[in-house]
Structures are given as C-alpha cells and as structure tokens.
Protein backbone atom coordinates (compact mmCIF):
# COMPACT_ATOMS: atom_id res chain seq x y z
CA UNK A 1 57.45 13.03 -73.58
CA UNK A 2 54.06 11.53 -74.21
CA UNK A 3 55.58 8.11 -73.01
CA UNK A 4 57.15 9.41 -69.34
CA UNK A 5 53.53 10.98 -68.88
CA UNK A 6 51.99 7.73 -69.32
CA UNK A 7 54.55 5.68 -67.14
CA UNK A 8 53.51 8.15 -64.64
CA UNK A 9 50.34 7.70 -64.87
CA UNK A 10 50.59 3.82 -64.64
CA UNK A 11 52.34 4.81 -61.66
CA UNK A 12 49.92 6.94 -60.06
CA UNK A 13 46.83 4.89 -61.25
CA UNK A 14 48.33 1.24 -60.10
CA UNK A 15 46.79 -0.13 -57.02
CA UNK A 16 47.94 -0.51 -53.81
CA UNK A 17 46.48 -3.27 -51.87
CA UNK A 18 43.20 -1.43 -51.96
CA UNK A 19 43.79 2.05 -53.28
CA UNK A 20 45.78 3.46 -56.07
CA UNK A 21 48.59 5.19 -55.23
CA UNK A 22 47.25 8.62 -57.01
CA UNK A 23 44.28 8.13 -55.04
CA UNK A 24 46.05 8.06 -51.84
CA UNK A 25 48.27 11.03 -52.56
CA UNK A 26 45.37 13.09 -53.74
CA UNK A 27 43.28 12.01 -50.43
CA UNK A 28 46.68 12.50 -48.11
CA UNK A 29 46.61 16.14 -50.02
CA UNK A 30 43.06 17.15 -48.72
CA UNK A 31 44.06 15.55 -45.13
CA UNK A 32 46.90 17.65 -44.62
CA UNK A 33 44.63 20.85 -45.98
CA UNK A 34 42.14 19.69 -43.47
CA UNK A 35 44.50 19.72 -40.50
CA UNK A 36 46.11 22.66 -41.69
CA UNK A 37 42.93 24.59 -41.48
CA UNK A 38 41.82 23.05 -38.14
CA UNK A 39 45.44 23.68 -36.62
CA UNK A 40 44.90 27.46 -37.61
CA UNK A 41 41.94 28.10 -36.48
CA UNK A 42 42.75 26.08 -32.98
CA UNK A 43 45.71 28.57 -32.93
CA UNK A 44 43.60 31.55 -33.62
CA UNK A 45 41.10 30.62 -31.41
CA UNK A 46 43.05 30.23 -28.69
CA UNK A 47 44.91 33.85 -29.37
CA UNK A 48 41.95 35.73 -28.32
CA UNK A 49 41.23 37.60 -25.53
CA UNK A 50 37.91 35.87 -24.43
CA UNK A 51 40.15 32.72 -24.69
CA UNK A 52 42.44 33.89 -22.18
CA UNK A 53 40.28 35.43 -19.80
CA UNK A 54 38.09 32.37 -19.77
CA UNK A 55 39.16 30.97 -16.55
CA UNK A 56 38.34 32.42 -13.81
CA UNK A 57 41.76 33.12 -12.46
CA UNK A 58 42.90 35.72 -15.26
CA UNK A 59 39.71 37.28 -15.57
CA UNK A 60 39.30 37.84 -11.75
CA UNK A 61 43.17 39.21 -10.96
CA UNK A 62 45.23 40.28 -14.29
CA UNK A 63 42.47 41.01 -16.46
CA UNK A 64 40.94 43.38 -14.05
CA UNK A 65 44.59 45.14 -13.37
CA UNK A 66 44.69 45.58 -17.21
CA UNK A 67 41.70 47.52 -17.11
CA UNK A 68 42.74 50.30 -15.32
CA UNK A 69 45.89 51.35 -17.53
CA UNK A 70 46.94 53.10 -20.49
CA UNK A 71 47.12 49.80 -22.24
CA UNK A 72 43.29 49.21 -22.17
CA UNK A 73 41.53 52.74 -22.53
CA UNK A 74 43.42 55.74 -23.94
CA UNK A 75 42.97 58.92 -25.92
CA UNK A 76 43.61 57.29 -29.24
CA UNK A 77 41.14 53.93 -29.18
CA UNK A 78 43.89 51.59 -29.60
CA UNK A 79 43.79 49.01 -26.93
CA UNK A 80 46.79 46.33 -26.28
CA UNK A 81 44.47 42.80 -25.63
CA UNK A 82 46.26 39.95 -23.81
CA UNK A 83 47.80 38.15 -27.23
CA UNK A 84 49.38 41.74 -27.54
CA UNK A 85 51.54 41.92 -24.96
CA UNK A 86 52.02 37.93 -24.40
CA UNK A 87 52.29 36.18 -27.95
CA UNK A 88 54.58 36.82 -30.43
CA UNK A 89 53.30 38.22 -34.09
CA UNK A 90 55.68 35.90 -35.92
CA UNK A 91 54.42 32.27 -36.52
CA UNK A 92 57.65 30.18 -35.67
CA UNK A 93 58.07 32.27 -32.13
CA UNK A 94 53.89 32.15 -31.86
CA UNK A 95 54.05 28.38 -32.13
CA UNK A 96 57.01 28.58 -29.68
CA UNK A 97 55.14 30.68 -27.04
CA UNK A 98 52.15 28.88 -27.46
CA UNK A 99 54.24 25.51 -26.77
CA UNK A 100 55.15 27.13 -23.18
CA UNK A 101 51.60 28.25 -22.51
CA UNK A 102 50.44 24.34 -22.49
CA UNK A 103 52.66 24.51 -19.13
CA UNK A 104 50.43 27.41 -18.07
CA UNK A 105 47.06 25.06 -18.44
CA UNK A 106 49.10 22.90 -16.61
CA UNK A 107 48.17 24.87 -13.47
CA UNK A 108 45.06 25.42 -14.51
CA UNK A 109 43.89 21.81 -14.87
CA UNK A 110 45.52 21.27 -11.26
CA UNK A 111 44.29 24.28 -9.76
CA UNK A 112 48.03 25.78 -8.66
CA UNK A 113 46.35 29.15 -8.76
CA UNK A 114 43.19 28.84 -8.83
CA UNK A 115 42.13 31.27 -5.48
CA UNK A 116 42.94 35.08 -5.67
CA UNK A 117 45.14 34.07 -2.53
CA UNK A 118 47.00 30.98 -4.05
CA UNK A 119 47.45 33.59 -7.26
CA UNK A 120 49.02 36.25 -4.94
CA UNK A 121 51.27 33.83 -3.52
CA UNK A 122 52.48 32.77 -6.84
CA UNK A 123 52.20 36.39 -8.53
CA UNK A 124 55.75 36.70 -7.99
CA UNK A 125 56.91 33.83 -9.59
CA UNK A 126 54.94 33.95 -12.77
CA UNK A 127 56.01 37.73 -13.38
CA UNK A 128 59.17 36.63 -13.44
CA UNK A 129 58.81 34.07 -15.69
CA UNK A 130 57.17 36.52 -18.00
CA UNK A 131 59.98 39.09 -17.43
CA UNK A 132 62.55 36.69 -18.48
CA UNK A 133 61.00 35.66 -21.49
CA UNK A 134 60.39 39.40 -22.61
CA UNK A 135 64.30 40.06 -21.57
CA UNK A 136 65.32 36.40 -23.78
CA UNK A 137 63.44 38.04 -26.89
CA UNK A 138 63.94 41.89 -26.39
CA UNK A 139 60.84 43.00 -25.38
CA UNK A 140 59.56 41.82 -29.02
CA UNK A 141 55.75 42.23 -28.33
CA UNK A 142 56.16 45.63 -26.59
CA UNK A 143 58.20 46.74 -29.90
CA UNK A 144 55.30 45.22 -32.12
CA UNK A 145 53.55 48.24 -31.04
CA UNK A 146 56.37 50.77 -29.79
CA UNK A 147 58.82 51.03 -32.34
CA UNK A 148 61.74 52.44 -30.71
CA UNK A 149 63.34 53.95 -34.66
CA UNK A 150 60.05 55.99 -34.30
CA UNK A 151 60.37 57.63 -30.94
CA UNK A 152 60.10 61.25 -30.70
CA UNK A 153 61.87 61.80 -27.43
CA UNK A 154 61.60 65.55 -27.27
CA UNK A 155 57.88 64.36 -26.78
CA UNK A 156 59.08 62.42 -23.81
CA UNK A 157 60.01 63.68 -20.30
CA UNK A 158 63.71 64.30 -20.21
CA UNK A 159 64.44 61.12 -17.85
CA UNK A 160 62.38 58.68 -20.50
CA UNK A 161 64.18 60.22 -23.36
CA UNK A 162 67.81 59.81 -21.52
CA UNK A 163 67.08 56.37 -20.72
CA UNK A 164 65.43 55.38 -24.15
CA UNK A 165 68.43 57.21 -26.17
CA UNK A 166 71.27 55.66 -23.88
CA UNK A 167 70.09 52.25 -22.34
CA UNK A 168 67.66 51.28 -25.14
CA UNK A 169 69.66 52.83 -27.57
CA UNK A 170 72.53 50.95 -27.37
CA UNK A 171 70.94 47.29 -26.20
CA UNK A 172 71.92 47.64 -22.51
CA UNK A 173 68.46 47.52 -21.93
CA UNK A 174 64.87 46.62 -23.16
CA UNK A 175 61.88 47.65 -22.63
CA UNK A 176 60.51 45.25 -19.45
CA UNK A 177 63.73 46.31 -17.53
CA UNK A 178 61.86 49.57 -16.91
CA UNK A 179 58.67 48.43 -17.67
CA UNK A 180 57.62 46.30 -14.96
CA UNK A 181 54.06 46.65 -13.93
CA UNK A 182 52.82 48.81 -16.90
CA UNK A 183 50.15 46.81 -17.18
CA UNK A 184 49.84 44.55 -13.93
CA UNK A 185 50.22 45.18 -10.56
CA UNK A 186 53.60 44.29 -9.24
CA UNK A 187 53.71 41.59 -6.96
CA UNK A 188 55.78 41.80 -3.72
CA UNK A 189 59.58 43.07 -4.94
CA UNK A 190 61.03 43.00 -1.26
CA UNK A 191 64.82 42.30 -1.55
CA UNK A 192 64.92 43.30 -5.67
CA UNK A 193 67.49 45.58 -6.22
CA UNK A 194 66.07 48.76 -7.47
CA UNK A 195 62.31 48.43 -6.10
C-alpha cells in the first residue's frame, strides 16, 4: 500500500516539460473553480430584472405593460419579475433558454426593434415565438408559480374552473393557450382563430 502511494506520487510530482504533472492538475482544479464561479454569476447576473429591462426597448414597451397587471402589484406582495415568467427554474432548461436569448441580443445589437414602432411591427412575431416555447414546455414557468394539483376551483369562476378541470386537466391544454396577454398587451390577432 505504502509503495502504490509513492508510485503515485512519483507520478504526480514528475515534471512535465516545465511543470509537474500534480502541479498542473491542482492549478487546472482552481481554473475550472474559477470559471465555474464566473459562469454563475454571468448567469445570475444576467437573470435579473434590471438586466432585462436595460435596453431601452423592453423597458419602454413590455416592461411598462407588465406594470399595470396582476403579475406586478397585487393584494398579496408577490410580484412575477421578467426571469419569472421567461426563464426556466431548472439549470439544464435555464442554460437552454438562455442559449435562445443570445438570438434575442441578436436584434438588439442590430437594432431590429429598437423604435416603439419597429417593436409594434414585430410584436406579433415575438409573442409567438414566446407562445410556442411556453406550449413546447407546458407552460413550465407559469406552473413554477401556479401549481395546477393546488387549485381550489370552487374559488374560481365556474368557466375557469370548467376549463382548468377539463382542458388542463387532462393535457389538452396549458396554461398560455388561454393565457395570452396576461401580462402583455396582445399584439394585432386579426385572422387568429378565436380572437
């Protein structure tokens, strides 16, 4: 036993061309620590509000649309911010989401909507890319909040609690099929079925 730990150490002490290999695992060890802490904190960082309503055209259209719902001021205190309602809780579908927001700076860099009218005329577009993505994942940061196992539907108006213990119930539905606009203005629906 005493002999394999000093082979090891021979191993781990013997130098590469200019470092020993012990020393380069240890310093590869407090590298990856190092970018592991920077990575989170980049990722953090950027799952703030003030992050996302730093540019000009979030703050000035769907920021201020936010503000006047349910969502933002309510009888209870608890206020949905943009990561809420737009970034997944779990890490792997986070890092995912966060992967198709780099196509979002994208337009920002390039100014694609960078007026309130070149927003408009892209409005549609862009809610429903956000509506398929919340119909792909089943409404998963809507039920990070609204847990549908906890509903009390003889709290809810008779039409919500149909819908939620039929449609919802069985998977026909999720929440954004209903749901559109709850939080943003709807942009022009002309020739949607149903609007």
């Amino acid at each position: 036993m005493f002999e394999k730990l000093k082979q090891i150490w021979r191993v781990l002490n013997r130098p590469s061309v200019h470092f020993s290999l012990g020393f380069l695992t240890l310093g590869g060890f407090v590298a990856g620590i190092i970018f592991w802490g920077g990575f989170n904190t980049a990722l953090e960082a950027t799952n703030q509000e003030a992050f996302c309503i730093g540019c000009h055209e979030m703050e000035n259209n769907v920021y201020q649309e936010l503000k006047t719902t349910i969502h933002f001021t309510n009888r209870s205190g608890v206020r949905a911010t943009c990561p809420d309602c737009h970034v997944p809780h779990n890490w792997t579908d986070k890092i995912a989401r966060k992967m198709q927001a780099s196509k979002e700076v994208w337009g920002k860099v390039f100014g694609t909507i960078n007026t309130r009218e070149k927003f408009e005329s892209k409005r549609r577009e862009l809610a429903e890319h956000e509506w398929a993505r919340l119909k792909a994942n089943d409404s998963l940061e809507c039920r990070n909040c609204h847990n549908f196992q906890y509903m009390d539907f003889t709290r809810q108006s008779q039409r919500a609690a149909n819908m939620h213990s039929t449609s919802l119930a069985s998977g026909e539905k999720t929440c954004i099929d209903c749901h559109k606009g709850i939080a943003h203005h709807l942009p022009d629906m002309q020739g949607v079925e149903g609007f």
